[in-house]
N, C-alpha and C. Protein backbone atom coordinates (compact mmCIF):
# COMPACT_ATOMS: atom_id res chain seq x y z
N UNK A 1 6.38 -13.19 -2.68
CA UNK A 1 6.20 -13.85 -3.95
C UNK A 1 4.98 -13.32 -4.68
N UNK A 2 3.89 -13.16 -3.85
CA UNK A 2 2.75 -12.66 -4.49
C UNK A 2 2.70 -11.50 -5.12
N UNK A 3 3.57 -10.44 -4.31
CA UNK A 3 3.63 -8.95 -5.06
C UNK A 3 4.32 -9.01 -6.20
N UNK A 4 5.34 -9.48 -6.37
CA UNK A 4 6.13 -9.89 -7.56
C UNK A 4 5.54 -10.51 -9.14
N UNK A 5 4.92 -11.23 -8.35
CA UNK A 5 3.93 -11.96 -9.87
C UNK A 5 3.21 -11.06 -9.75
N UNK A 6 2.16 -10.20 -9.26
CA UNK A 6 1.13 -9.56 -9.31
C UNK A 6 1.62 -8.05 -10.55
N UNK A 7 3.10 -7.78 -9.98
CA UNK A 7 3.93 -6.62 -11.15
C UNK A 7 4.36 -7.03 -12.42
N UNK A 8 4.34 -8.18 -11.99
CA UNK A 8 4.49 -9.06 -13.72
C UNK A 8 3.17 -9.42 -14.31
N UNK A 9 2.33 -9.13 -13.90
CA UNK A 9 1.14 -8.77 -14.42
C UNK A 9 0.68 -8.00 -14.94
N UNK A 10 1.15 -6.92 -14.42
CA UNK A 10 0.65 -5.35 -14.73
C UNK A 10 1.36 -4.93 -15.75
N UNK A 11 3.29 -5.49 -15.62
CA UNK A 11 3.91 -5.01 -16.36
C UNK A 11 3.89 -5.54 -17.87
N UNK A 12 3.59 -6.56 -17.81
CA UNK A 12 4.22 -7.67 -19.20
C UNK A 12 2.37 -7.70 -19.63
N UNK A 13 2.90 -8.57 -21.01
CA UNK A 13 1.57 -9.15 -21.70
C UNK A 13 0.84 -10.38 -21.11
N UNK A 14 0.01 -10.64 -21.58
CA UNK A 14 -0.29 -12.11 -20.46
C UNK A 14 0.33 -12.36 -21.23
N UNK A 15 1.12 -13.27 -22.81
CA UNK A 15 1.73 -14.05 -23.29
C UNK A 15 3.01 -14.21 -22.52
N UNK A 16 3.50 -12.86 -22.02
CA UNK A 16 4.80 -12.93 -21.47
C UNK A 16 4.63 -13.94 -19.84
N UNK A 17 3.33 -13.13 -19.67
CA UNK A 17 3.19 -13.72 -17.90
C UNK A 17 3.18 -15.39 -17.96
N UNK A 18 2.09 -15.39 -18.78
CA UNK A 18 2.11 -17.39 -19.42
C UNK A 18 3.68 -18.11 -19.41
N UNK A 19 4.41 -17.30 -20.21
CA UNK A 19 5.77 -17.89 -20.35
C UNK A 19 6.85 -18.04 -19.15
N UNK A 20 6.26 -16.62 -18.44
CA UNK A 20 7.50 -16.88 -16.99
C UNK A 20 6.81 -17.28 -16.53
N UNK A 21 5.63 -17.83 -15.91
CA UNK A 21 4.68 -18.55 -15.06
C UNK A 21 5.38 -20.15 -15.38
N UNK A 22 5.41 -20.42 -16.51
CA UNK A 22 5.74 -22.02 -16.89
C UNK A 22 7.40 -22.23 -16.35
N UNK A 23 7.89 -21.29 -16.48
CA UNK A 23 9.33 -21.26 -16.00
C UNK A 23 9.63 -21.27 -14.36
N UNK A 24 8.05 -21.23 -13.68
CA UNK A 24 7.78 -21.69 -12.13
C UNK A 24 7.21 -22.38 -12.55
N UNK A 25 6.86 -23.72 -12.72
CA UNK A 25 5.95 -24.11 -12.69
C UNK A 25 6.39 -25.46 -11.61
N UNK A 26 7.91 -25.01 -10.71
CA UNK A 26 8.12 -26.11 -9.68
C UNK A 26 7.14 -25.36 -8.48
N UNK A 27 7.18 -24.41 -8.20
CA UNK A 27 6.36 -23.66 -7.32
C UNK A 27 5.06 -23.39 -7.89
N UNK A 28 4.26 -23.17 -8.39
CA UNK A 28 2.75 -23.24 -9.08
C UNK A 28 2.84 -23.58 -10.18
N UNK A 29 1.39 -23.80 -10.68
CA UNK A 29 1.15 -24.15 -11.63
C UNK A 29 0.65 -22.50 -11.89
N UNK A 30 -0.17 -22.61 -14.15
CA UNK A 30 -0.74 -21.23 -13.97
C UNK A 30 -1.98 -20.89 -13.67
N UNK A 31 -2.76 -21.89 -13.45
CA UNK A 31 -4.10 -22.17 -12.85
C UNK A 31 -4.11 -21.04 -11.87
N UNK A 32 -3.10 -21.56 -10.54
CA UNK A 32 -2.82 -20.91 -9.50
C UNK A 32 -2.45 -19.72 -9.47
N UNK A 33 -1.88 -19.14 -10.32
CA UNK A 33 -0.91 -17.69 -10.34
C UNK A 33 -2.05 -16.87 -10.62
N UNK A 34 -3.02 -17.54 -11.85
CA UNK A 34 -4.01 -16.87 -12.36
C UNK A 34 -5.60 -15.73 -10.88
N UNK A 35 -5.19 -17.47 -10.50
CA UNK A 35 -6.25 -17.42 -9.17
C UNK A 35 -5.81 -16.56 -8.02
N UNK A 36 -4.25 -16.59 -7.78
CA UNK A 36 -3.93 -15.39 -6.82
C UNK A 36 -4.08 -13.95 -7.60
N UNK A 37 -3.54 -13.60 -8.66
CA UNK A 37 -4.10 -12.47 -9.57
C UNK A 37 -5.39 -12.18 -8.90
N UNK A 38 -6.30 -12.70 -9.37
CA UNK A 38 -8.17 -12.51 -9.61
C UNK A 38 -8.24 -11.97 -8.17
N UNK A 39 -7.51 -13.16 -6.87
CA UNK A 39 -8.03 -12.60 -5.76
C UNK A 39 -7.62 -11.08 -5.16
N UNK A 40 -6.69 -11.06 -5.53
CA UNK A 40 -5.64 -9.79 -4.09
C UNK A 40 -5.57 -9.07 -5.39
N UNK A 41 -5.43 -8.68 -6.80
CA UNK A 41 -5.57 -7.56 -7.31
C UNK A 41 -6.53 -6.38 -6.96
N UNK A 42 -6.69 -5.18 -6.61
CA UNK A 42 -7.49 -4.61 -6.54
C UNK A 42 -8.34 -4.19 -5.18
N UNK A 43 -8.10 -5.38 -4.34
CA UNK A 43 -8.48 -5.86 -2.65
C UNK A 43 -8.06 -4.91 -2.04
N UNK A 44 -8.19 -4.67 -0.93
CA UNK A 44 -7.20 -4.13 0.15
C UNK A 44 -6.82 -5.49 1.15
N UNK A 45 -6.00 -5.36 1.76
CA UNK A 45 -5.50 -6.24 2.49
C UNK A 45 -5.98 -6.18 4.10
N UNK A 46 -5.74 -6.92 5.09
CA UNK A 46 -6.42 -6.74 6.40
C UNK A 46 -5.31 -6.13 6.79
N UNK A 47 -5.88 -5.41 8.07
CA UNK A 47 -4.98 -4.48 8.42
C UNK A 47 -3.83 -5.33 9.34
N UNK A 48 -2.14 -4.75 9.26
CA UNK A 48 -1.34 -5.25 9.57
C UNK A 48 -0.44 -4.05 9.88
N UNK A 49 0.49 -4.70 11.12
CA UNK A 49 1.25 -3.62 11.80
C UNK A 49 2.81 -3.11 10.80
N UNK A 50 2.78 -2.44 11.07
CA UNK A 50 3.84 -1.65 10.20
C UNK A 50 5.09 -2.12 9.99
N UNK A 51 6.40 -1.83 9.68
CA UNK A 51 7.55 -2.39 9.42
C UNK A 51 8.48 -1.24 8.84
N UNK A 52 9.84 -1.45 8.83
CA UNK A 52 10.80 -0.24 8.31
C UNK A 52 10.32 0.19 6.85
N UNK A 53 10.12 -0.56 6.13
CA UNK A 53 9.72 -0.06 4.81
C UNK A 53 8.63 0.60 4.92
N UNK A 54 7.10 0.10 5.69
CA UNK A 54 5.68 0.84 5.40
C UNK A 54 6.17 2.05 6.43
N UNK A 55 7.14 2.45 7.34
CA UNK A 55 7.62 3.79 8.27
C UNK A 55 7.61 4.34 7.02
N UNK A 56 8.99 4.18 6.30
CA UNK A 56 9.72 4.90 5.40
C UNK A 56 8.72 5.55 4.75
N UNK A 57 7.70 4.91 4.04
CA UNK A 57 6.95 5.75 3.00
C UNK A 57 6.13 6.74 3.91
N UNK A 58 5.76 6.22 4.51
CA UNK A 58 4.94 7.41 5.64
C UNK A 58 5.44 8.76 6.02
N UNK A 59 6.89 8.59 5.86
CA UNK A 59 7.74 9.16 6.54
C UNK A 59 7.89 10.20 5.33
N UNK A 60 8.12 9.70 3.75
CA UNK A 60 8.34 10.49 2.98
C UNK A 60 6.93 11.27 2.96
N UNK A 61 5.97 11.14 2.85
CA UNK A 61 4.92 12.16 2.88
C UNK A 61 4.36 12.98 4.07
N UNK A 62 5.39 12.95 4.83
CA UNK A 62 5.07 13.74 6.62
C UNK A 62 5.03 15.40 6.39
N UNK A 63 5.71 15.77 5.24
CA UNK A 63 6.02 17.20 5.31
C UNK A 63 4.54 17.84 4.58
N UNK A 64 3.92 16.60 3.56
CA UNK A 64 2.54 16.91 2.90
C UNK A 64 1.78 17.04 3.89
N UNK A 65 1.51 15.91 4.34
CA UNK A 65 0.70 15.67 5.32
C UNK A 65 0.31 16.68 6.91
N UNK A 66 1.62 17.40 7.14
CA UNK A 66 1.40 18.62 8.31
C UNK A 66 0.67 19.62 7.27
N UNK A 67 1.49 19.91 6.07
CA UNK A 67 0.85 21.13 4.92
C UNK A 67 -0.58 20.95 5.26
N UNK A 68 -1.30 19.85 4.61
CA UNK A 68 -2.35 19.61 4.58
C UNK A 68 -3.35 19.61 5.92
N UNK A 69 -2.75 19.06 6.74
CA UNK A 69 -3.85 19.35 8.29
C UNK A 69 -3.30 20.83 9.23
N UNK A 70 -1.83 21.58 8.28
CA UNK A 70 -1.80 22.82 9.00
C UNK A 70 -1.61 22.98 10.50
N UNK A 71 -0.61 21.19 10.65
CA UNK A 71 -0.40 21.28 11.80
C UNK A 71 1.58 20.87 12.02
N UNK A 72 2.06 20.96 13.30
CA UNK A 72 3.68 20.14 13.00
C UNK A 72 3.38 19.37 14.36
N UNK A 73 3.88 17.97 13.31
CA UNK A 73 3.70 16.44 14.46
C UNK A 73 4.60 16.77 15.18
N UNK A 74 5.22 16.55 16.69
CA UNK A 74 5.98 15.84 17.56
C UNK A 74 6.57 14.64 17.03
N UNK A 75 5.25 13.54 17.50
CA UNK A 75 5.31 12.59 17.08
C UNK A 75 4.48 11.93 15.95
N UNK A 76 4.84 11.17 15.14
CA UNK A 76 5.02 10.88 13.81
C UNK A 76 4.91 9.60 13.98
N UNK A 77 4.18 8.35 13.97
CA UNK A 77 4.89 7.34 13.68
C UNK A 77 3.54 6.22 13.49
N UNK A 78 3.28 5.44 12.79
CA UNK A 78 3.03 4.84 11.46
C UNK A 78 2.83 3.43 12.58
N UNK A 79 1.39 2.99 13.07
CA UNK A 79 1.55 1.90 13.81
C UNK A 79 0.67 0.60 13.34
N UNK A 80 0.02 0.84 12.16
CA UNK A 80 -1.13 0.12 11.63
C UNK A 80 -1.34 0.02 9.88
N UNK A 81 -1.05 -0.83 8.97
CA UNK A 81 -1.56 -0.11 7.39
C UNK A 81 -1.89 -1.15 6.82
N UNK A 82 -2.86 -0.65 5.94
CA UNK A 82 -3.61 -1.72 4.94
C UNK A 82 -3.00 -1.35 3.54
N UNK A 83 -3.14 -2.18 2.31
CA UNK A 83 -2.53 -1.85 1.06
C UNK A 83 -3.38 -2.79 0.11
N UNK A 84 -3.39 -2.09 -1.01
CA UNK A 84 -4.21 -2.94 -2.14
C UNK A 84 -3.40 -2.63 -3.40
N UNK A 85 -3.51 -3.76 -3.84
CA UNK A 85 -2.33 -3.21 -5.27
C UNK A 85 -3.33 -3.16 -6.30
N UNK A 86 -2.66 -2.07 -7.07
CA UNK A 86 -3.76 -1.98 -8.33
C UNK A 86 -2.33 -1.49 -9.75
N UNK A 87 -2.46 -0.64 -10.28
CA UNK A 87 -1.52 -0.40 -11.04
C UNK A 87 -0.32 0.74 -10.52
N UNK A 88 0.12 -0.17 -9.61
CA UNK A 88 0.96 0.51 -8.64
C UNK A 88 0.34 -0.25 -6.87
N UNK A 89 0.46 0.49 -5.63
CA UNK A 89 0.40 0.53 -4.57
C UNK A 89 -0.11 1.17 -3.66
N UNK A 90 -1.64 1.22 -3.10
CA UNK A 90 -2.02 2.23 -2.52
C UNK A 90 -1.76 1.67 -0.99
N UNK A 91 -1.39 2.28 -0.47
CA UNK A 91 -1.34 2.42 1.17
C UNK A 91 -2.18 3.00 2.17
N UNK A 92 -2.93 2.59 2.73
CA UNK A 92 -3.24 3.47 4.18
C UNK A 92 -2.89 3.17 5.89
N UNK A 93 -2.64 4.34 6.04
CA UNK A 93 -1.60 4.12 7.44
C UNK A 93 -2.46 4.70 8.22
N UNK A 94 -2.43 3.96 9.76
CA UNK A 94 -3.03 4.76 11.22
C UNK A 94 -1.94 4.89 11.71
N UNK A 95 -1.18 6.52 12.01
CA UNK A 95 -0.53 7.31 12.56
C UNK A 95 -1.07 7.59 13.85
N UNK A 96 0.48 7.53 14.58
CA UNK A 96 -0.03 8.18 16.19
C UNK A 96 0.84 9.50 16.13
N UNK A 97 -0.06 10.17 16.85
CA UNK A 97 0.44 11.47 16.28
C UNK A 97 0.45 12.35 17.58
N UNK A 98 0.26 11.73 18.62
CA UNK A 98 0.59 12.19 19.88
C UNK A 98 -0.94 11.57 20.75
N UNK A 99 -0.76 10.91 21.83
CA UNK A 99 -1.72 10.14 22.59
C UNK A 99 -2.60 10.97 22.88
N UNK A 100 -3.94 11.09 22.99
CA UNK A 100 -4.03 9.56 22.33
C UNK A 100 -4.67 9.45 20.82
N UNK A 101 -3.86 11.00 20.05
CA UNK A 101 -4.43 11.18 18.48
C UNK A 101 -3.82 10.42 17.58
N UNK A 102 -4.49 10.22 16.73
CA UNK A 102 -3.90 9.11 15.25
C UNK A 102 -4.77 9.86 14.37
N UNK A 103 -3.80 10.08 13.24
CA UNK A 103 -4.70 9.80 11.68
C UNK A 103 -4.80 9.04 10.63
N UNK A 104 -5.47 9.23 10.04
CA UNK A 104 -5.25 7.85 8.82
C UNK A 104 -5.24 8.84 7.70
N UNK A 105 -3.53 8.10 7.02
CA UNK A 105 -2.87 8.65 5.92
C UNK A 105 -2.95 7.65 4.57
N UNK A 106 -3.24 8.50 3.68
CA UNK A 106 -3.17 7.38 2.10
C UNK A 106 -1.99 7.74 1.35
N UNK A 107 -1.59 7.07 0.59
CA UNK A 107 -0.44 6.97 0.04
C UNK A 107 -0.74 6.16 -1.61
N UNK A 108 -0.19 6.53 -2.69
CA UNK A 108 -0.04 5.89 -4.14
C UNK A 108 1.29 6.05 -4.26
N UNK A 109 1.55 4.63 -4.37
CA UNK A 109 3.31 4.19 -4.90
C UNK A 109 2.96 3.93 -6.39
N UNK A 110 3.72 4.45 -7.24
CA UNK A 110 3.56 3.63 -8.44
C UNK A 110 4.47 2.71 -8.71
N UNK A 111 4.48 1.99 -9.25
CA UNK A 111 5.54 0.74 -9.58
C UNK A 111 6.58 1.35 -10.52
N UNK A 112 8.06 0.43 -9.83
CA UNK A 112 9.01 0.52 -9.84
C UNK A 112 9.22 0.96 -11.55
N UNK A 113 8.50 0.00 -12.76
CA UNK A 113 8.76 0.70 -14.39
C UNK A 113 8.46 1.96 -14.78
N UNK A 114 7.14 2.41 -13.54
CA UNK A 114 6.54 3.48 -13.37
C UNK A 114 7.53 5.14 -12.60
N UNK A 115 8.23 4.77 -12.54
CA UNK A 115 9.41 5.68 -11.70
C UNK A 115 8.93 5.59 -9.93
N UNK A 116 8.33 4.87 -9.47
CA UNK A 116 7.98 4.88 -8.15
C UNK A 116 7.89 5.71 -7.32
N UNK A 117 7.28 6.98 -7.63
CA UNK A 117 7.03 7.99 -7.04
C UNK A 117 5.94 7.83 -5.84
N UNK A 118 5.96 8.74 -5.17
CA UNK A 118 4.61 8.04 -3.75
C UNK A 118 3.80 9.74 -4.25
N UNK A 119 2.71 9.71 -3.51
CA UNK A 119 1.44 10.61 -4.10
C UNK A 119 0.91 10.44 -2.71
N UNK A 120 0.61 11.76 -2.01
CA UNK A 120 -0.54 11.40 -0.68
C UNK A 120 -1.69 11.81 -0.89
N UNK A 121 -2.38 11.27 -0.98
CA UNK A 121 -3.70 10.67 -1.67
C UNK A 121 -5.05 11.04 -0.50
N UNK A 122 -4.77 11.13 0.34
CA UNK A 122 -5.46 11.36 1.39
C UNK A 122 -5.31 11.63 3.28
N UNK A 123 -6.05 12.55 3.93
CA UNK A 123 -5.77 12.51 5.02
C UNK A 123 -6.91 12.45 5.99
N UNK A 124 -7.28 11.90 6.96
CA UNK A 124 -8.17 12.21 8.09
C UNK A 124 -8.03 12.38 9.22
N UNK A 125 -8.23 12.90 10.01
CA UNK A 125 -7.94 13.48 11.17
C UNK A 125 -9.07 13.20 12.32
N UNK A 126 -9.05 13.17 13.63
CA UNK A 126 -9.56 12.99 15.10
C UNK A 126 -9.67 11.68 14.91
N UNK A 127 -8.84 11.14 14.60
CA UNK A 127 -8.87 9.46 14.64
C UNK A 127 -8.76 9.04 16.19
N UNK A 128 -9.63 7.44 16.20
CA UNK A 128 -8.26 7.32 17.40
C UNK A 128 -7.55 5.73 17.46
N UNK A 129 -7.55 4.79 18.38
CA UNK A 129 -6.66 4.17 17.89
C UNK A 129 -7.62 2.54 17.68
N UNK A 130 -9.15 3.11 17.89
CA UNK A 130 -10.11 1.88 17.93
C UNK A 130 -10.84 2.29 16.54
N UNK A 131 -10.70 3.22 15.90
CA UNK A 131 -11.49 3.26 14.77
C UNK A 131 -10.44 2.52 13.51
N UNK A 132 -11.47 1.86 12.88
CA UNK A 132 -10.46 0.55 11.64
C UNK A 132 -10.21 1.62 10.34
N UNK A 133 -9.06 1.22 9.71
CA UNK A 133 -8.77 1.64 8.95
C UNK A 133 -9.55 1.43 7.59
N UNK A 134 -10.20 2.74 6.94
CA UNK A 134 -10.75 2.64 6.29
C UNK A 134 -10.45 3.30 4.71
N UNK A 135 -10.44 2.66 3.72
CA UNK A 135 -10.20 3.62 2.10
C UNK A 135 -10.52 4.78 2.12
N UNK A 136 -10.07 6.23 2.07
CA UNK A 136 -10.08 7.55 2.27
C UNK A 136 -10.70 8.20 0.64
N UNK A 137 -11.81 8.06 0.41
CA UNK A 137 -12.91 8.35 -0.39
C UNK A 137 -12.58 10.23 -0.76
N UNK A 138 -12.02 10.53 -1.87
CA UNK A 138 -11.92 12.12 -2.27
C UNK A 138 -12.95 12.74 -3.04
C-alpha cells in the first residue's frame, strides 16, 4: 500500500493526490498519507531478505555486473537488499557469488510512467556475508 501512494505522489499533482487520498479516506486519513510520504520517501529501508521479484531485477543486471568486475559468476544469487524510493527505485543487493564471496550490487528502477527501465548504478566487491549493506557512493 505504501509504495503505491508513495507513486501517486511522484506521479500526480498534490491536488490530484488530495483528491484520491479522500477517496481512501476508509483506510487513512490525509494527515496520515502525508506523514508516511515525509517518512520512507527518500530513506532506505532496513535490510530484508530477498524474494522472486528483488532475484529478478538482480538477475536482469548480472551480465553488467560480470562486465564490470571482469569476472563470470557460477553462482549468482541475491540473498539480502535494501531499497529507498525516490523518483523511481533504488535497490541494493548482497549477492553470494560463490562461498564464502558476496557483493553488493545497486540498481535504479524507474517508475512504471517512467518506462521502468533498471540502471546498475553500482558495484563492490570482497564483500562478505557480515559486512551491512551499505549506499554505493560514485
Amino acid at each position: 500500500m505504501q509504495v503505491w501512494l508513495l507513486c501517486i505522489n511522484t506521479c500526480v499533482s498534490d491536488t490530484q493526490l488530495r483528491h484520491t487520498s479522500r477517496k481512501l479516506t476508509s483506510l487513512l486519513n490525509l494527515t496520515e498519507l502525508e506523514t508516511m510520504a515525509d517518512k520512507n520517501c527518500g530513506e532506505w529501508s532496513c535490510t530484508m531478505y530477498t524474494d522472486k521479484e528483488t532475484q529478478w531485477i538482480c538477475d536482469q543486471v548480472r551480465s553488467l555486473v560480470e562486465v564490470k568486475t571482469n569476472k563470470i559468476y557460477q553462482e549468482y544469487r541475491a540473498v539480502l537488499f535494501r531499497n529507498q524510493l525516490v523518483a523511481g527505485t533504488n535497490f541494493l543487493f548482497k549477492v553470494r557469488v560463490g562461498d564464502p564471496n558476496y557483493i553488493h550490487v545497486q540498481v535504479c528502477q524507474a517508475l512504471p510512467c517512467n518506462g521502468g527501465w533498471l540502471q546498475l548504478s553500482g558495484v563492490q566487491e570482497d564483500k562478505t556475508q557480515d559486512i551491512p549493506l551499505e549506499p554505493i557512493s560514485n
